[in-house]
N, C-alpha and C. Protein backbone atom coordinates (compact mmCIF):
# COMPACT_ATOMS: atom_id res chain seq x y z
N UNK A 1 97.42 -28.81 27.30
CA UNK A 1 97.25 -28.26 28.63
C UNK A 1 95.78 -28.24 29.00
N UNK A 2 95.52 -28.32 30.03
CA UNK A 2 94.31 -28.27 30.92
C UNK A 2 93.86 -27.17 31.53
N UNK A 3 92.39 -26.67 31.46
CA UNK A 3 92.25 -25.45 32.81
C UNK A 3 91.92 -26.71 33.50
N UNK A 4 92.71 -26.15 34.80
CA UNK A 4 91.95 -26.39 36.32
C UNK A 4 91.51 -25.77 37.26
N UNK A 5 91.39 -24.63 37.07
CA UNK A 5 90.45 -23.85 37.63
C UNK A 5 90.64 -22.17 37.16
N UNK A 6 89.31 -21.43 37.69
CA UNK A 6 90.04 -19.77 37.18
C UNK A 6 89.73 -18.98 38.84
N UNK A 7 90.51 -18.46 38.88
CA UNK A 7 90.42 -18.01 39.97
C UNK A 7 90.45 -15.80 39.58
N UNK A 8 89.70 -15.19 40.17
CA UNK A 8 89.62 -13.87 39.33
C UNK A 8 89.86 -13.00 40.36
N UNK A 9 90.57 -12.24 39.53
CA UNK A 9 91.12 -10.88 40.33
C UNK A 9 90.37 -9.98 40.67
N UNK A 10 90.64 -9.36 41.61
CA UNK A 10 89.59 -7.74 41.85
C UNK A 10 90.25 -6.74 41.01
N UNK A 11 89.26 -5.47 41.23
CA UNK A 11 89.89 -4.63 40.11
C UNK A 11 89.75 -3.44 41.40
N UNK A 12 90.93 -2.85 41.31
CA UNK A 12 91.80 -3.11 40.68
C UNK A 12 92.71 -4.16 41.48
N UNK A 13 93.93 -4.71 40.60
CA UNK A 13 94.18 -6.10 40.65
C UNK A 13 95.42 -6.06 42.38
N UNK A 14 95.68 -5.03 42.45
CA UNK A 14 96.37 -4.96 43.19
C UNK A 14 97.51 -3.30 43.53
N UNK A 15 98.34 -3.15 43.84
CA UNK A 15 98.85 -2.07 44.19
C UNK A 15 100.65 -2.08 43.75
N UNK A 16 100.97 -1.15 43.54
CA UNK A 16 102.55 -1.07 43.00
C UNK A 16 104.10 -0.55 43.86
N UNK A 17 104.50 -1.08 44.36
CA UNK A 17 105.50 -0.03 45.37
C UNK A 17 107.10 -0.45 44.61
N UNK A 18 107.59 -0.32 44.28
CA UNK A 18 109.22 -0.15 44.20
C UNK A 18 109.01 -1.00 43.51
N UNK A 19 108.80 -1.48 42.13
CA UNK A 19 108.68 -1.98 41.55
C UNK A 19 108.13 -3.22 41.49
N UNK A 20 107.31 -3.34 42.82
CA UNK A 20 106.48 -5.04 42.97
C UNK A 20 104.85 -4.75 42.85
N UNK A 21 104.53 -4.93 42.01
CA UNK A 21 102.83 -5.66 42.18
C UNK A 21 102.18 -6.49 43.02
N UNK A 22 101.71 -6.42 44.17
CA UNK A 22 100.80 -7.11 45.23
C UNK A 22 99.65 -7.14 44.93
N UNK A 23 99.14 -8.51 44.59
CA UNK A 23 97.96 -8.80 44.38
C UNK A 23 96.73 -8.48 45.33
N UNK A 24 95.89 -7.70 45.63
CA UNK A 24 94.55 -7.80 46.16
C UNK A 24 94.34 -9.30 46.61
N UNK A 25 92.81 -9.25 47.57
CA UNK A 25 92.65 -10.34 47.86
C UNK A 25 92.03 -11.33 46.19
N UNK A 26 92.44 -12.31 46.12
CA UNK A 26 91.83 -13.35 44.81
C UNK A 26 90.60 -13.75 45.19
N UNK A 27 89.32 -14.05 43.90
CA UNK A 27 88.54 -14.94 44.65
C UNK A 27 88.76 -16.26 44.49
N UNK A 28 88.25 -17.16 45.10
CA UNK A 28 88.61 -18.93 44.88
C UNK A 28 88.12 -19.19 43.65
N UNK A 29 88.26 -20.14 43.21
CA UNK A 29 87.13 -20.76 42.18
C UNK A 29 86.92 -21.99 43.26
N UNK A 30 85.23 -21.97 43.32
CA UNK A 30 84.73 -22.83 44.69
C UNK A 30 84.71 -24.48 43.94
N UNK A 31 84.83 -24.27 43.03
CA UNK A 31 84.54 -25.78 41.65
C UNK A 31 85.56 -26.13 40.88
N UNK A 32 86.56 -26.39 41.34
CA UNK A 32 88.15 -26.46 40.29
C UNK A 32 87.28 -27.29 38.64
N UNK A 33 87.76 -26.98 37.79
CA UNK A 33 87.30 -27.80 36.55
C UNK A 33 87.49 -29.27 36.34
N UNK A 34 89.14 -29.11 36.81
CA UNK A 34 90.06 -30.45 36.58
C UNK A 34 90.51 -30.77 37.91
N UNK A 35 90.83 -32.37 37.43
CA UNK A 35 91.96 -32.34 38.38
C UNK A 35 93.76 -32.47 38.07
N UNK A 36 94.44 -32.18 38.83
CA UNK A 36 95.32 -31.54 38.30
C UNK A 36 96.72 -31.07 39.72
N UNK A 37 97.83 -31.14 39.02
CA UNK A 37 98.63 -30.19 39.70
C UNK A 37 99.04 -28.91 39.71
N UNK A 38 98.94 -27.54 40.30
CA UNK A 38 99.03 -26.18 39.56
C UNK A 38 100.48 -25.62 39.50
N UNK A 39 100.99 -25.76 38.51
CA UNK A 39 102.71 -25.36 38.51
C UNK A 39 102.92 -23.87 38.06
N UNK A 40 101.60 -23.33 37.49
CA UNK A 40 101.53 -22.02 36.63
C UNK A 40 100.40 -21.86 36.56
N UNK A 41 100.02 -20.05 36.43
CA UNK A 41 98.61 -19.55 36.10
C UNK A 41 99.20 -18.65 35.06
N UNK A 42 97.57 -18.74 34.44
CA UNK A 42 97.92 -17.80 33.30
C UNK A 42 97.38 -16.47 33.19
N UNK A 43 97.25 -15.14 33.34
CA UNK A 43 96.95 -14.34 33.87
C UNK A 43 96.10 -13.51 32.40
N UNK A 44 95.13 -13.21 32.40
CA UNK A 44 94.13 -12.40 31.20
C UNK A 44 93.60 -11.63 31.59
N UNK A 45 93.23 -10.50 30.49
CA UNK A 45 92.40 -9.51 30.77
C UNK A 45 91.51 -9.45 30.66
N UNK A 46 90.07 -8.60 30.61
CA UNK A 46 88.54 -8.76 31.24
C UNK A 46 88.23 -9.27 29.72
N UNK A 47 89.11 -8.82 28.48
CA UNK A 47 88.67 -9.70 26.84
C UNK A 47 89.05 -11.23 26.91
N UNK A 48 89.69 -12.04 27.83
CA UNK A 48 90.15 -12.89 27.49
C UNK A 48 91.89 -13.18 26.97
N UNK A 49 92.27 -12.03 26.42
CA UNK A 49 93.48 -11.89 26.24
C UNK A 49 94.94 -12.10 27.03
N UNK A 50 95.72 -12.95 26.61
CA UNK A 50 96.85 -13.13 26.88
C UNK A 50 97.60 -12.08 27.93
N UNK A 51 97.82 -12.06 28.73
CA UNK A 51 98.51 -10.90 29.64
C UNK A 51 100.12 -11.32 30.33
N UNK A 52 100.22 -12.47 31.23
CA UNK A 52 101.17 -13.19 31.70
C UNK A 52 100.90 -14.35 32.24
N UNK A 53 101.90 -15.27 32.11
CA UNK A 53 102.34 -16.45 33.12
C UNK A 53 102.93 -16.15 33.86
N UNK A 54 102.57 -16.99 35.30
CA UNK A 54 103.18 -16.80 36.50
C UNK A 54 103.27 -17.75 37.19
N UNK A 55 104.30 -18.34 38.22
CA UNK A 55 104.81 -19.68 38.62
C UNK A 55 103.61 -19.90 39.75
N UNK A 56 103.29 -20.74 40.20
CA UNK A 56 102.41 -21.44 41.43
C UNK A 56 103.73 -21.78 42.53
N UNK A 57 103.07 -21.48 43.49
CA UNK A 57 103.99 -22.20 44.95
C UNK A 57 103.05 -22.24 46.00
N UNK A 58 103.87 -23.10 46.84
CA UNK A 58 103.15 -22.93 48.59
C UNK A 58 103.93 -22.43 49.46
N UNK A 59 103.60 -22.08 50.49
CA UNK A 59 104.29 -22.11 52.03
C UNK A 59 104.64 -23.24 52.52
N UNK A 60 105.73 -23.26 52.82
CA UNK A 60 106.91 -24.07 53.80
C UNK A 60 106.06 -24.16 54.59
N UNK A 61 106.47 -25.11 56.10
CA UNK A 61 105.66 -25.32 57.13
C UNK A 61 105.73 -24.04 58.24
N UNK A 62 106.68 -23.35 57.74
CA UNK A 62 107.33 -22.05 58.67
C UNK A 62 105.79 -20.82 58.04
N UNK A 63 105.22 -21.72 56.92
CA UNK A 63 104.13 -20.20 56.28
C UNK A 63 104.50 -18.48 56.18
N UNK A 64 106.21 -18.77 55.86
CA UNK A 64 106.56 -17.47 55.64
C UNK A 64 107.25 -17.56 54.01
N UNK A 65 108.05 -18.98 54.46
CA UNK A 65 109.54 -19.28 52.72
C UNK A 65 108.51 -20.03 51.61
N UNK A 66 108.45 -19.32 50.55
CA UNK A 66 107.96 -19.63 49.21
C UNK A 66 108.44 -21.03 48.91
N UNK A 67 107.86 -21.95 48.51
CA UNK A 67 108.26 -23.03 47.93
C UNK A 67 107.91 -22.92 46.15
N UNK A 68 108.07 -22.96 45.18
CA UNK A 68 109.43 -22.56 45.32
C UNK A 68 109.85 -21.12 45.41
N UNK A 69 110.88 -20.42 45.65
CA UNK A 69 110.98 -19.61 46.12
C UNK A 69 111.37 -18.39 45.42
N UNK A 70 111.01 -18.26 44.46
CA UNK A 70 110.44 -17.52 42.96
C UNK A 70 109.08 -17.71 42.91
N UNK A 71 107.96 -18.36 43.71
CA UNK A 71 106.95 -18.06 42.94
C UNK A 71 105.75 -16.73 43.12
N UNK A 72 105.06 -17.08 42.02
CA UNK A 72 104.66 -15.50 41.80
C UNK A 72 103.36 -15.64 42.78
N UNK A 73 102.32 -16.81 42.88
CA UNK A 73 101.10 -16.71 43.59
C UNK A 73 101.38 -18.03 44.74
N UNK A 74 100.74 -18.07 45.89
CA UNK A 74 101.02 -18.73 46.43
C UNK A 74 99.21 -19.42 46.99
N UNK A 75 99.48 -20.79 46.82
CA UNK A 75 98.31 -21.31 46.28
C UNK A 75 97.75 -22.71 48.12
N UNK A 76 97.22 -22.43 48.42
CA UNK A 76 96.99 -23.39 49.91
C UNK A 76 97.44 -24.83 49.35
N UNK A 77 97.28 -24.82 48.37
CA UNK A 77 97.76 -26.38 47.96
C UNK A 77 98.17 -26.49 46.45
N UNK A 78 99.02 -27.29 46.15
CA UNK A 78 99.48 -27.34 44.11
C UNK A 78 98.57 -28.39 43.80
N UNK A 79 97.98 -29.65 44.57
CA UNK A 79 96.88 -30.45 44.06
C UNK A 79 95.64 -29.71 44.29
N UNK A 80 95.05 -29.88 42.78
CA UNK A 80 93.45 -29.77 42.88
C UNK A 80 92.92 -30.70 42.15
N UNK A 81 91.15 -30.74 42.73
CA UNK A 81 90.68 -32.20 42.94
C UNK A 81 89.45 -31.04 42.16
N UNK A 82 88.84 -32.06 40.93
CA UNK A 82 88.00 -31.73 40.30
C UNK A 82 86.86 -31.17 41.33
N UNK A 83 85.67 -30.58 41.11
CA UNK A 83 85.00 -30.12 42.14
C UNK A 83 85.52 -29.53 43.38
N UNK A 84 86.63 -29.23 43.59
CA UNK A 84 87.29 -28.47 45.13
C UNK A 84 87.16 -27.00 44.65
N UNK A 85 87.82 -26.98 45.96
CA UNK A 85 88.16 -25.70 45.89
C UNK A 85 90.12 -25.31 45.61
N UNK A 86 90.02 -24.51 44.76
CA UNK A 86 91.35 -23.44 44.19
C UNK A 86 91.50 -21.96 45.00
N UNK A 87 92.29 -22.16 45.85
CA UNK A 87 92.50 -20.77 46.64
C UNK A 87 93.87 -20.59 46.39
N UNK A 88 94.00 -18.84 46.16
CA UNK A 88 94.84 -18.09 46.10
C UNK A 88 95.14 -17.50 47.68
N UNK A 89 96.17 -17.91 47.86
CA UNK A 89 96.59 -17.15 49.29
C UNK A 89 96.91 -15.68 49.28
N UNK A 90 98.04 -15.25 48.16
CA UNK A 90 98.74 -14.94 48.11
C UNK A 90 99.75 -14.26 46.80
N UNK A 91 99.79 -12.82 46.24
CA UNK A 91 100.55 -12.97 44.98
C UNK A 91 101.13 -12.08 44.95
N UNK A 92 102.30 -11.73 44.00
CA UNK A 92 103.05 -10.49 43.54
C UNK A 92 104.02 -10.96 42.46
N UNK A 93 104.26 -9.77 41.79
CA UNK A 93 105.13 -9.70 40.81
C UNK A 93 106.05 -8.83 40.43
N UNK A 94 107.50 -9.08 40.30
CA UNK A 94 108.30 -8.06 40.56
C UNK A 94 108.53 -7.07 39.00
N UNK A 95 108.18 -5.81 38.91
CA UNK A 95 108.70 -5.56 37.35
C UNK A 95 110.37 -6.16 36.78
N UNK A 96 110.22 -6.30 35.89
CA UNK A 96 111.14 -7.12 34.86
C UNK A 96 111.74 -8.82 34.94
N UNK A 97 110.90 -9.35 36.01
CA UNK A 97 110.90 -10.75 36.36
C UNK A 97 109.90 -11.49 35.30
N UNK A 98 109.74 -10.65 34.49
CA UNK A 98 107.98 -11.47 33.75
C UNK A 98 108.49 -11.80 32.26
């Protein structure tokens, strides 16, 4: 596997209501590493440590329906181009989906 980019959370990472996690705003990574398609991120803590995987998707042309429609972050694009930019639109996670 490849990094293609890291994109980092604010702290705190986001907020909790009825059992969903909403991500805060993400920052980009302005320099993707690789190039690459993003099907999954891998989610760590401030040690580096293992925390979760989580699916990649986009917006439909409607920019409301998840493509796919389980996913956990929703990404302006699944291609990234070495040197681009990696933006996070968008994330959440439901408890016991993980």
């Amino acid at each position: 596997q490849t990094l293609i980019g890291t994109c980092v959370l604010s702290d705190p990472c986001g907020t909790v209501s009825n059992g969903v996690l909403t991500f805060n705003a993400i920052a980009d990574d302005a320099m993707a590493d690789a190039t690459g398609i993003l099907a999954w991120a891998r989610g760590v803590n401030s040690d580096d440590n293992f925390v979760l995987d989580m699916t990649a998707g986009i917006l439909d042309v409607d920019n409301v329906t998840k493509i796919p429609v389980d996913a956990d972050l929703i990404f302006n694009t699944l291609s990234a181009q070495a040197g681009g930019v990696i933006q996070v639109l968008s994330g959440s996670i439901t408890e016991g989906n993980m």
